[in-house]
PDB file of N, CA and C in Angstrom:
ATOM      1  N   UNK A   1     -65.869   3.375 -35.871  1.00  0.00           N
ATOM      2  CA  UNK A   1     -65.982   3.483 -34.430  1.00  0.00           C
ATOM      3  C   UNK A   1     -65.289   4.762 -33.981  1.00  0.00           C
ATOM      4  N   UNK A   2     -66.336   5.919 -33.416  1.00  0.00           N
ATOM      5  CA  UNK A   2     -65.715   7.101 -33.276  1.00  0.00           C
ATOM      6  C   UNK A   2     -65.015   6.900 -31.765  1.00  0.00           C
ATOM      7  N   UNK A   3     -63.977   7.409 -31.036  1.00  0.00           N
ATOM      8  CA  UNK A   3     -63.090   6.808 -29.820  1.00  0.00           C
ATOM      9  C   UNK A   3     -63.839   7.963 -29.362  1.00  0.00           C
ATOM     10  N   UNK A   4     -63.753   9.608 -29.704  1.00  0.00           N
ATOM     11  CA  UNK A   4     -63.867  10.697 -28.962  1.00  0.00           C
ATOM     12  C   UNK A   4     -65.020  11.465 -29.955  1.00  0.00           C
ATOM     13  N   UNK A   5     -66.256  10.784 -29.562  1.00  0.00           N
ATOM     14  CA  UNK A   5     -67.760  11.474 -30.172  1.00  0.00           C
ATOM     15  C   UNK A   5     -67.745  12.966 -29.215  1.00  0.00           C
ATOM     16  N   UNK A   6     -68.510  13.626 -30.461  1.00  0.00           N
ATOM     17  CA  UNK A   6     -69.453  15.266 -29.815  1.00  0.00           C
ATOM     18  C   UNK A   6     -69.901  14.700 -28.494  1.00  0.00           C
ATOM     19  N   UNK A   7     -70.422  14.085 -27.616  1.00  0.00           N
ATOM     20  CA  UNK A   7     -70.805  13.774 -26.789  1.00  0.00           C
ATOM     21  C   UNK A   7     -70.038  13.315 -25.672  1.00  0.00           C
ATOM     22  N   UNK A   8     -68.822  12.767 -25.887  1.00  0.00           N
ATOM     23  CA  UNK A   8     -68.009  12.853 -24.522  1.00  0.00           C
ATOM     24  C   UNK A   8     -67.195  14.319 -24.588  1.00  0.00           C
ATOM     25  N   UNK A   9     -66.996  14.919 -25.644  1.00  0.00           N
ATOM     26  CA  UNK A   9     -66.476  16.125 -25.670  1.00  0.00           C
ATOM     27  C   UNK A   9     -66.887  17.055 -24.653  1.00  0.00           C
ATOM     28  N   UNK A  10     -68.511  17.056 -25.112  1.00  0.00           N
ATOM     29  CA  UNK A  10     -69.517  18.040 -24.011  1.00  0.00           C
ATOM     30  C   UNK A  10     -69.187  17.467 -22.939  1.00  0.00           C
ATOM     31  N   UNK A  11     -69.181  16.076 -22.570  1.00  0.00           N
ATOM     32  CA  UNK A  11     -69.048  15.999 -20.897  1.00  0.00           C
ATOM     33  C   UNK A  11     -68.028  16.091 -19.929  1.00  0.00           C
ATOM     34  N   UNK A  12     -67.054  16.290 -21.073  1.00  0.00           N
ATOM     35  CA  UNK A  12     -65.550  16.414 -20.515  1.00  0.00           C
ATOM     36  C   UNK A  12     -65.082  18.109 -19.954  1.00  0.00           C
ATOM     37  N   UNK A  13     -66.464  18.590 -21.349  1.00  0.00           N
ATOM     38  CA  UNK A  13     -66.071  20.083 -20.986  1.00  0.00           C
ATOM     39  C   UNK A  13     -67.265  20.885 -20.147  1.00  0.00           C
ATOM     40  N   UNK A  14     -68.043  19.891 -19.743  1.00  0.00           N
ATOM     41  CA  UNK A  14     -68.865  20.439 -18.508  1.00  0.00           C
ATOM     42  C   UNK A  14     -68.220  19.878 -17.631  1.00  0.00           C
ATOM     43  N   UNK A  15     -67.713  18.946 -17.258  1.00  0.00           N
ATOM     44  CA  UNK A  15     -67.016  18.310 -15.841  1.00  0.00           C
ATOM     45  C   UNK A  15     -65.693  19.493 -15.819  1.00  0.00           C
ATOM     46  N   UNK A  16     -64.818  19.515 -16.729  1.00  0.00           N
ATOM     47  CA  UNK A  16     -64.004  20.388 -16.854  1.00  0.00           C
ATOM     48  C   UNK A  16     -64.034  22.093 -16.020  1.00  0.00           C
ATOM     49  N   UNK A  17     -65.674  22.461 -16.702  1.00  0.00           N
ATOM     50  CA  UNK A  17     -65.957  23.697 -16.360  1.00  0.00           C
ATOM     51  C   UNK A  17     -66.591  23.803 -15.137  1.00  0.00           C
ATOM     52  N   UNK A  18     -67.340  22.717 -14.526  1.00  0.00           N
ATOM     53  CA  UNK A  18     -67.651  22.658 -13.221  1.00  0.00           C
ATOM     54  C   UNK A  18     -66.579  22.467 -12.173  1.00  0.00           C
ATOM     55  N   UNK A  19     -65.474  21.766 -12.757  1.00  0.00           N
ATOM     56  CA  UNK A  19     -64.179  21.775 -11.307  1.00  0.00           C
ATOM     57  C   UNK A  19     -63.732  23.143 -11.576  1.00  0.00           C
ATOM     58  N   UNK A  20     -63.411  23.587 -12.718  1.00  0.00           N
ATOM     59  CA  UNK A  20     -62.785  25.574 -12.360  1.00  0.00           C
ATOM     60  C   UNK A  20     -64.040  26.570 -11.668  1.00  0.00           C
ATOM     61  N   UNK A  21     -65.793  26.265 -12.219  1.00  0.00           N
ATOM     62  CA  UNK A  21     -66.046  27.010 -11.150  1.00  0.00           C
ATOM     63  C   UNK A  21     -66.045  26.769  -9.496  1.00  0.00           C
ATOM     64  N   UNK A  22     -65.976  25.449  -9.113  1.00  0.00           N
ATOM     65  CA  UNK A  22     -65.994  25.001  -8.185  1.00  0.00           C
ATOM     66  C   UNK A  22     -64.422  25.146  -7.219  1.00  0.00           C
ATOM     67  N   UNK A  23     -63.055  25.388  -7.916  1.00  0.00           N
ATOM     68  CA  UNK A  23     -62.077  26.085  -7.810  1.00  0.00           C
ATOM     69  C   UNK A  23     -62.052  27.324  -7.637  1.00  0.00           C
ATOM     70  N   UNK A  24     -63.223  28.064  -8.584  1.00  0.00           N
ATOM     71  CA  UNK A  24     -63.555  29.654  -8.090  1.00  0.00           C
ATOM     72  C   UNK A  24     -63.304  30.332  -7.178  1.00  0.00           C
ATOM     73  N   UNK A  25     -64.715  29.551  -6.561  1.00  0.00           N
ATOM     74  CA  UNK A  25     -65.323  29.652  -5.295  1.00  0.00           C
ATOM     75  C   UNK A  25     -64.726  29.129  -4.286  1.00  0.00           C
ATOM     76  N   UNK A  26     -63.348  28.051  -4.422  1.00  0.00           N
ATOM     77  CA  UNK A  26     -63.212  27.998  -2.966  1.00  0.00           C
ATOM     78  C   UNK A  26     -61.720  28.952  -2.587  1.00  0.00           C
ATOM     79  N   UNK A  27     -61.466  29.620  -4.063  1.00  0.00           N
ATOM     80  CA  UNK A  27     -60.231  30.331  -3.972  1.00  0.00           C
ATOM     81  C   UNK A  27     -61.006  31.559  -3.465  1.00  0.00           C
ATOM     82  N   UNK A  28     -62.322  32.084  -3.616  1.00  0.00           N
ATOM     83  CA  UNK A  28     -62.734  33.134  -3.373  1.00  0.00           C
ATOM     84  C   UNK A  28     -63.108  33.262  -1.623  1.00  0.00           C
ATOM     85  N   UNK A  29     -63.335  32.120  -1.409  1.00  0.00           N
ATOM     86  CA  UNK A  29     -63.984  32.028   0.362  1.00  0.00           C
ATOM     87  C   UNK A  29     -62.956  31.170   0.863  1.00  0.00           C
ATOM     88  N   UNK A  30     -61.500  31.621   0.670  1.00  0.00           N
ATOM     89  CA  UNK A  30     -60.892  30.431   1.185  1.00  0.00           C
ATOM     90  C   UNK A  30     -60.653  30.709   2.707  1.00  0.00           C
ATOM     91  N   UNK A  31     -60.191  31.817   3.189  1.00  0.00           N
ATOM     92  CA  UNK A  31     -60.229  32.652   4.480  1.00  0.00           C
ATOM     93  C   UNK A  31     -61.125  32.158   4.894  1.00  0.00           C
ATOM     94  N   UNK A  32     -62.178  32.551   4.576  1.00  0.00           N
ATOM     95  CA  UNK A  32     -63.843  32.154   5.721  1.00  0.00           C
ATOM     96  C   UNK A  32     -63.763  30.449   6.211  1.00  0.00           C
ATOM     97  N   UNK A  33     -63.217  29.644   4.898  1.00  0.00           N
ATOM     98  CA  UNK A  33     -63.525  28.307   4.623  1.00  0.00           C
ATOM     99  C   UNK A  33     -62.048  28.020   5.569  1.00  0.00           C
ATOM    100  N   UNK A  34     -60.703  28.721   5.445  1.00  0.00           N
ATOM    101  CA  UNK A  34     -59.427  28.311   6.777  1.00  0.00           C
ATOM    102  C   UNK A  34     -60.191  28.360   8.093  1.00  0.00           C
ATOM    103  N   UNK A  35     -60.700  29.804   8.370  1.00  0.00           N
ATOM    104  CA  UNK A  35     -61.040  29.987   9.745  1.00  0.00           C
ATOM    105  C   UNK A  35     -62.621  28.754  10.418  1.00  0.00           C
ATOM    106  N   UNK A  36     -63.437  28.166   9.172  1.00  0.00           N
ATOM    107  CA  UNK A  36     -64.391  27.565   9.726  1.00  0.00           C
ATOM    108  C   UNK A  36     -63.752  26.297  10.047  1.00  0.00           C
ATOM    109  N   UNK A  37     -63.149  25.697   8.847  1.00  0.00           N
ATOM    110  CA  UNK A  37     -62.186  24.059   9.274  1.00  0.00           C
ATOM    111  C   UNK A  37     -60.997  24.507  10.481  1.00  0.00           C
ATOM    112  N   UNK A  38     -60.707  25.634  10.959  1.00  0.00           N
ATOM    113  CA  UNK A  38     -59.426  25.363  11.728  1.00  0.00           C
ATOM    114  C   UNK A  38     -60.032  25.406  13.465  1.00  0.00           C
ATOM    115  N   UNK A  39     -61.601  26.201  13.105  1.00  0.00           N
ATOM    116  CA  UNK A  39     -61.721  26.728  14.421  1.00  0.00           C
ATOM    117  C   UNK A  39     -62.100  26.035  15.646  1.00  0.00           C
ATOM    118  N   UNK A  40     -62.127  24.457  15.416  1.00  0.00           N
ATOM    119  CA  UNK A  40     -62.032  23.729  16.382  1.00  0.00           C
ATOM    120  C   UNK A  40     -60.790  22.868  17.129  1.00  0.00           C
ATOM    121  N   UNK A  41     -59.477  23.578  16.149  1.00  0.00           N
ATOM    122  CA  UNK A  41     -58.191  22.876  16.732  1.00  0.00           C
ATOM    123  C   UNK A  41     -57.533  23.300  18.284  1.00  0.00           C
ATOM    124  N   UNK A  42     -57.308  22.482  18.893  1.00  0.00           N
ATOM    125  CA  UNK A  42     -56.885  22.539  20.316  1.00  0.00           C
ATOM    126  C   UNK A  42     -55.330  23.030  20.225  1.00  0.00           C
ATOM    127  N   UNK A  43     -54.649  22.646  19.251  1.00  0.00           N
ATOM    128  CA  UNK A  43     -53.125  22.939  18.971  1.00  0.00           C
ATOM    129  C   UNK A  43     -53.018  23.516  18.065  1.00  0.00           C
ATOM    130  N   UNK A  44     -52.390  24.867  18.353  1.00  0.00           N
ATOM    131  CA  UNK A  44     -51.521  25.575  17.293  1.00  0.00           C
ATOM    132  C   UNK A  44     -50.245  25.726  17.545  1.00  0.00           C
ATOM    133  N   UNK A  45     -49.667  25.897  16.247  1.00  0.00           N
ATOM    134  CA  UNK A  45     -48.086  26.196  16.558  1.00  0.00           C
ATOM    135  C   UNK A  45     -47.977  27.782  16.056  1.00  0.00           C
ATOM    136  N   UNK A  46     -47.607  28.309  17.459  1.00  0.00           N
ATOM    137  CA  UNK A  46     -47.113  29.671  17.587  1.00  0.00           C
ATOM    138  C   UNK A  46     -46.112  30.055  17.092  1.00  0.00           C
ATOM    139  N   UNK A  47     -44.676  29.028  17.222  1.00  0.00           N
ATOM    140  CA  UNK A  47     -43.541  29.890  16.382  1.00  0.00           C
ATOM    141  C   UNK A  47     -42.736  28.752  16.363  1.00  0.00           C
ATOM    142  N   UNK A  48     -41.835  28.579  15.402  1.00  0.00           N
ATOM    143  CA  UNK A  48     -40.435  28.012  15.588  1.00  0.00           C
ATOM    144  C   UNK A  48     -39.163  28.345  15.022  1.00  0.00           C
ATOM    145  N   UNK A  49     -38.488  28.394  16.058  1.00  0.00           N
ATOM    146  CA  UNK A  49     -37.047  28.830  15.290  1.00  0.00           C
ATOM    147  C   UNK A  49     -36.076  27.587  15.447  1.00  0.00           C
ATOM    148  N   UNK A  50     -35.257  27.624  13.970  1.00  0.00           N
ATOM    149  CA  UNK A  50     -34.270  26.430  13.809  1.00  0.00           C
ATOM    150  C   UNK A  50     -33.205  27.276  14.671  1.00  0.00           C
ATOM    151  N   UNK A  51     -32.467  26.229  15.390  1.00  0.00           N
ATOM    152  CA  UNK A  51     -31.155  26.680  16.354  1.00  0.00           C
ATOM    153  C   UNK A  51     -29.803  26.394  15.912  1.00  0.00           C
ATOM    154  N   UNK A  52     -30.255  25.216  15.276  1.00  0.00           N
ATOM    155  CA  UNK A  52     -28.653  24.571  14.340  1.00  0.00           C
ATOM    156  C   UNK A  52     -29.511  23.842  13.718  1.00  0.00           C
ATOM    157  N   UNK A  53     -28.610  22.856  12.715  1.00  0.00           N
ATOM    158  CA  UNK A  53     -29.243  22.019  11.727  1.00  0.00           C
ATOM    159  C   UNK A  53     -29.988  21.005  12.719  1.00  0.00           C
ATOM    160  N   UNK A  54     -30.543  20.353  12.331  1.00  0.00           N
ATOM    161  CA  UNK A  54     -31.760  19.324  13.391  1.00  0.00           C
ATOM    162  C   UNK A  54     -32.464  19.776  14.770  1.00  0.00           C
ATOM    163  N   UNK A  55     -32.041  20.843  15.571  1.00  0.00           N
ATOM    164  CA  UNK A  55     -32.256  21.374  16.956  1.00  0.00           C
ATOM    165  C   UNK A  55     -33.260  22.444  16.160  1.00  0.00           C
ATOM    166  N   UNK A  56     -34.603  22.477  16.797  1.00  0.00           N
ATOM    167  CA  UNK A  56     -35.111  23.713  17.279  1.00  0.00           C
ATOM    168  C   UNK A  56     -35.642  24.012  18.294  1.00  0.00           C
ATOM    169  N   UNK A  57     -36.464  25.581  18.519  1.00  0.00           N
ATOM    170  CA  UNK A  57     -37.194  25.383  19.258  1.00  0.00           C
ATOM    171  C   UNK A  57     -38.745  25.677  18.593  1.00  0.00           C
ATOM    172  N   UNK A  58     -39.730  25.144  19.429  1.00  0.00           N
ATOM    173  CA  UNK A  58     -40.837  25.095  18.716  1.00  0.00           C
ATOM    174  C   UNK A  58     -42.364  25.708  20.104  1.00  0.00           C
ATOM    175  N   UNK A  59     -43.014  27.090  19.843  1.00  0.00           N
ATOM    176  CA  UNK A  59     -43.658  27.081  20.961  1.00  0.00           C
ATOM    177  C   UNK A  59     -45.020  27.074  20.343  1.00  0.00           C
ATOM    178  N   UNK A  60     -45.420  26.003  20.910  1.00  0.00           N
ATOM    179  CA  UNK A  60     -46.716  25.463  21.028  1.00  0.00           C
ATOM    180  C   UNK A  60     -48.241  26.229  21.824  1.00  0.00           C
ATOM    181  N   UNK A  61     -49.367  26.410  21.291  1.00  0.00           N
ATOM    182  CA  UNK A  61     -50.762  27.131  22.432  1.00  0.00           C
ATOM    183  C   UNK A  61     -51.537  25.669  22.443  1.00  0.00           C
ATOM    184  N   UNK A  62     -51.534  25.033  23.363  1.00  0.00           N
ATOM    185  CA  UNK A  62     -52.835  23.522  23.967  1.00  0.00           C
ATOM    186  C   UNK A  62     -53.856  24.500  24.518  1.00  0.00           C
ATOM    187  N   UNK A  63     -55.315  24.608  24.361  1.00  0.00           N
ATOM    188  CA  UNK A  63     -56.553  25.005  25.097  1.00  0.00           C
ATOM    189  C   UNK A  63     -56.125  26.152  25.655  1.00  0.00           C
ATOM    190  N   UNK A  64     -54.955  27.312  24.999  1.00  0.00           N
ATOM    191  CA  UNK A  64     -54.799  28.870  25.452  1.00  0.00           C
ATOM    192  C   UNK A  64     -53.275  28.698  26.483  1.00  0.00           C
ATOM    193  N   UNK A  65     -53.378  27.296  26.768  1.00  0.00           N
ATOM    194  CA  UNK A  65     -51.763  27.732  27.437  1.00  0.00           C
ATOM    195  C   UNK A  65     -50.428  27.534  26.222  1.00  0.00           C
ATOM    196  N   UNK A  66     -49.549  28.146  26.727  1.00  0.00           N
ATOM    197  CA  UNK A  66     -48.043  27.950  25.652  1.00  0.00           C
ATOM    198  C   UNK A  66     -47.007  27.134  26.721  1.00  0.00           C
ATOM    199  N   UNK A  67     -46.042  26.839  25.812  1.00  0.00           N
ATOM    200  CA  UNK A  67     -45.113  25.500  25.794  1.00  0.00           C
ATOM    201  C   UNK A  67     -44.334  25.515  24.651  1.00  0.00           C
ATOM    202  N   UNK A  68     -43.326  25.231  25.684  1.00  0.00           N
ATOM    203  CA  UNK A  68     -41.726  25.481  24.985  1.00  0.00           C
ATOM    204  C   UNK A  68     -41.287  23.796  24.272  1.00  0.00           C
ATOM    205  N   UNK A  69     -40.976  23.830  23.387  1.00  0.00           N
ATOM    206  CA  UNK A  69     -40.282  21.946  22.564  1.00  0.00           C
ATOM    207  C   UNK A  69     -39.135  22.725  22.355  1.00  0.00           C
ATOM    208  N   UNK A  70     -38.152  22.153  22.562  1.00  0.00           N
ATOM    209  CA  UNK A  70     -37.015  21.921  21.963  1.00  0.00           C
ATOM    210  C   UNK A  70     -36.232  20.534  21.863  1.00  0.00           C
ATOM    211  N   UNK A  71     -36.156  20.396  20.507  1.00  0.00           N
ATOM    212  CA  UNK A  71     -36.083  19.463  19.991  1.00  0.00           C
ATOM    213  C   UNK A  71     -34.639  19.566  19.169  1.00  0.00           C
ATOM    214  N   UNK A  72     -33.553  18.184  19.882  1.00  0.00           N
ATOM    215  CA  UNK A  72     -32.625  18.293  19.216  1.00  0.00           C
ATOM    216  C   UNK A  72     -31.962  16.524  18.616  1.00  0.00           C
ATOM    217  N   UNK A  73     -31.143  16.780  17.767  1.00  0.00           N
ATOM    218  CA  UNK A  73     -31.062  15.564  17.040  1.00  0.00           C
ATOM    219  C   UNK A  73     -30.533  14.774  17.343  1.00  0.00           C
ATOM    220  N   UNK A  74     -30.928  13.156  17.311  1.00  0.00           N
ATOM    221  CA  UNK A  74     -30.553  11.984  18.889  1.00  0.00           C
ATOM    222  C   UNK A  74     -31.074  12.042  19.995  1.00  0.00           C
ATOM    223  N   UNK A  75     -32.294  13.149  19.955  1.00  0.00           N
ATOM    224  CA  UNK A  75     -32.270  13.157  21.519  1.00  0.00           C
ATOM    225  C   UNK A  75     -34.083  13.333  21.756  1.00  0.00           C
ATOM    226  N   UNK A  76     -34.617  12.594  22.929  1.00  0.00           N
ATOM    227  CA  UNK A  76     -36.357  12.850  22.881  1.00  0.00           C
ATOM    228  C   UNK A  76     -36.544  14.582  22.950  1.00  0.00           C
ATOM    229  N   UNK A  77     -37.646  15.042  22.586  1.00  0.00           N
ATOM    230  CA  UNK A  77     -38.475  16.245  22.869  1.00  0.00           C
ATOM    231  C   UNK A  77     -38.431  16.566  24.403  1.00  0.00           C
ATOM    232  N   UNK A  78     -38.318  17.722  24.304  1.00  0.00           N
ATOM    233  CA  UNK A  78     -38.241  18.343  25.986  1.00  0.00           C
ATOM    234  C   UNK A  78     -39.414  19.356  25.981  1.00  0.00           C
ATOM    235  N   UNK A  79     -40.789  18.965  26.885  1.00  0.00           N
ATOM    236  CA  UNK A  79     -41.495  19.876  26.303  1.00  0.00           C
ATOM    237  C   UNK A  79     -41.293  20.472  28.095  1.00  0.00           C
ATOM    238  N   UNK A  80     -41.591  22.117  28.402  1.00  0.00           N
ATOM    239  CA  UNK A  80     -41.848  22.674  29.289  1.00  0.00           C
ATOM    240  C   UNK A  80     -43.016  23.909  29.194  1.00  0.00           C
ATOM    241  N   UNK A  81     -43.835  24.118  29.924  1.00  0.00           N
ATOM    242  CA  UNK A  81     -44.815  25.459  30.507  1.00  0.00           C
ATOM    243  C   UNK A  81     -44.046  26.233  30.187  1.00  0.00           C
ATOM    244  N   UNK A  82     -45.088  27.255  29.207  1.00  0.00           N
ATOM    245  CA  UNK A  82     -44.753  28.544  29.866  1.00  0.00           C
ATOM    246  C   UNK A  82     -45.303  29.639  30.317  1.00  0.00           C
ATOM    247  N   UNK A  83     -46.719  29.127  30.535  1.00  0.00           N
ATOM    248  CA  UNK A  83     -47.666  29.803  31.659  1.00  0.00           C
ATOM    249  C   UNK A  83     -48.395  28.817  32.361  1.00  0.00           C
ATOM    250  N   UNK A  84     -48.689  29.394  33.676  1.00  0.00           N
ATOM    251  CA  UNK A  84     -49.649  28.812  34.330  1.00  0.00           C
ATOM    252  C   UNK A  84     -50.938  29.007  33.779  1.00  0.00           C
ATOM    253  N   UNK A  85     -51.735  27.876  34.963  1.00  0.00           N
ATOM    254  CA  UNK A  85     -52.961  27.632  34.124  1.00  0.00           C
ATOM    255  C   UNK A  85     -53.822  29.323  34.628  1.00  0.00           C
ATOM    256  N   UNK A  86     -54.921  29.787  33.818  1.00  0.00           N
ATOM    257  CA  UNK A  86     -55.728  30.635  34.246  1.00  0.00           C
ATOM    258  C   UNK A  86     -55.915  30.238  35.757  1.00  0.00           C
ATOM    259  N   UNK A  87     -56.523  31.023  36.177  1.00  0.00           N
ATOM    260  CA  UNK A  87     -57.769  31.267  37.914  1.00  0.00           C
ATOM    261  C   UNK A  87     -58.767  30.536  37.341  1.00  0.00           C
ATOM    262  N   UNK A  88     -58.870  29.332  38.469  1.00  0.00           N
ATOM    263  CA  UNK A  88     -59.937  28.594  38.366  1.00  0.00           C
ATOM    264  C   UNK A  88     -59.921  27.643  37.842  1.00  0.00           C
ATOM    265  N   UNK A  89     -59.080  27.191  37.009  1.00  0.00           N
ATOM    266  CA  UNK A  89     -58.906  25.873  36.427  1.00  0.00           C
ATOM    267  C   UNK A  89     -57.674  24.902  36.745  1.00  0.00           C
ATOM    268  N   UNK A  90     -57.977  23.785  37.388  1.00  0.00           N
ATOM    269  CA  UNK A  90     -57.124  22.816  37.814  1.00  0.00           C
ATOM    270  C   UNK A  90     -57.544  21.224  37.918  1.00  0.00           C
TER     271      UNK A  90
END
């Protein structure tokens, strides 16, 4: 009773060789493939800086406006504006 026949060999080393080309290609288009999955997110995070150990601040873009978090330890999230909305939208 052979455990590891010529025949699972081959299929181990075509499955094998199909996940590295398939790794290829997404290391090769990975940019195109970030910007197509990201380009419907409403939230990005613009920046954060740690202030002390557990406290930062964190500024947030919702639908093009920014917003300030600062966030410190024991204590809820403080979120504030930091632009108004465009002309025309309210």
């Amino acid at each position: 009773m052979d455990v590891i026949g010529p025949e699972r060999l081959l299929t181990l080393g075509v499955f094998l060789g199909g996940l590295f080309l398939l790794w290829a290609v997404v290391m090769r288009h990975r940019g195109a493939l970030r910007d197509r999955i990201g380009a419907k997110r409403r939230l990005e995070l613009v920046e954060r800086l740690a202030l002390a150990p557990g406290d930062q601040a964190v500024i947030l873009r919702v639908d093009g406006r920014d917003f300030l978090m600062l966030r410190a330890k024991g204590a809820a999230p403080v979120l504030h504006p930091l632009n108004a909305l465009p002309e025309g939208d309210a």
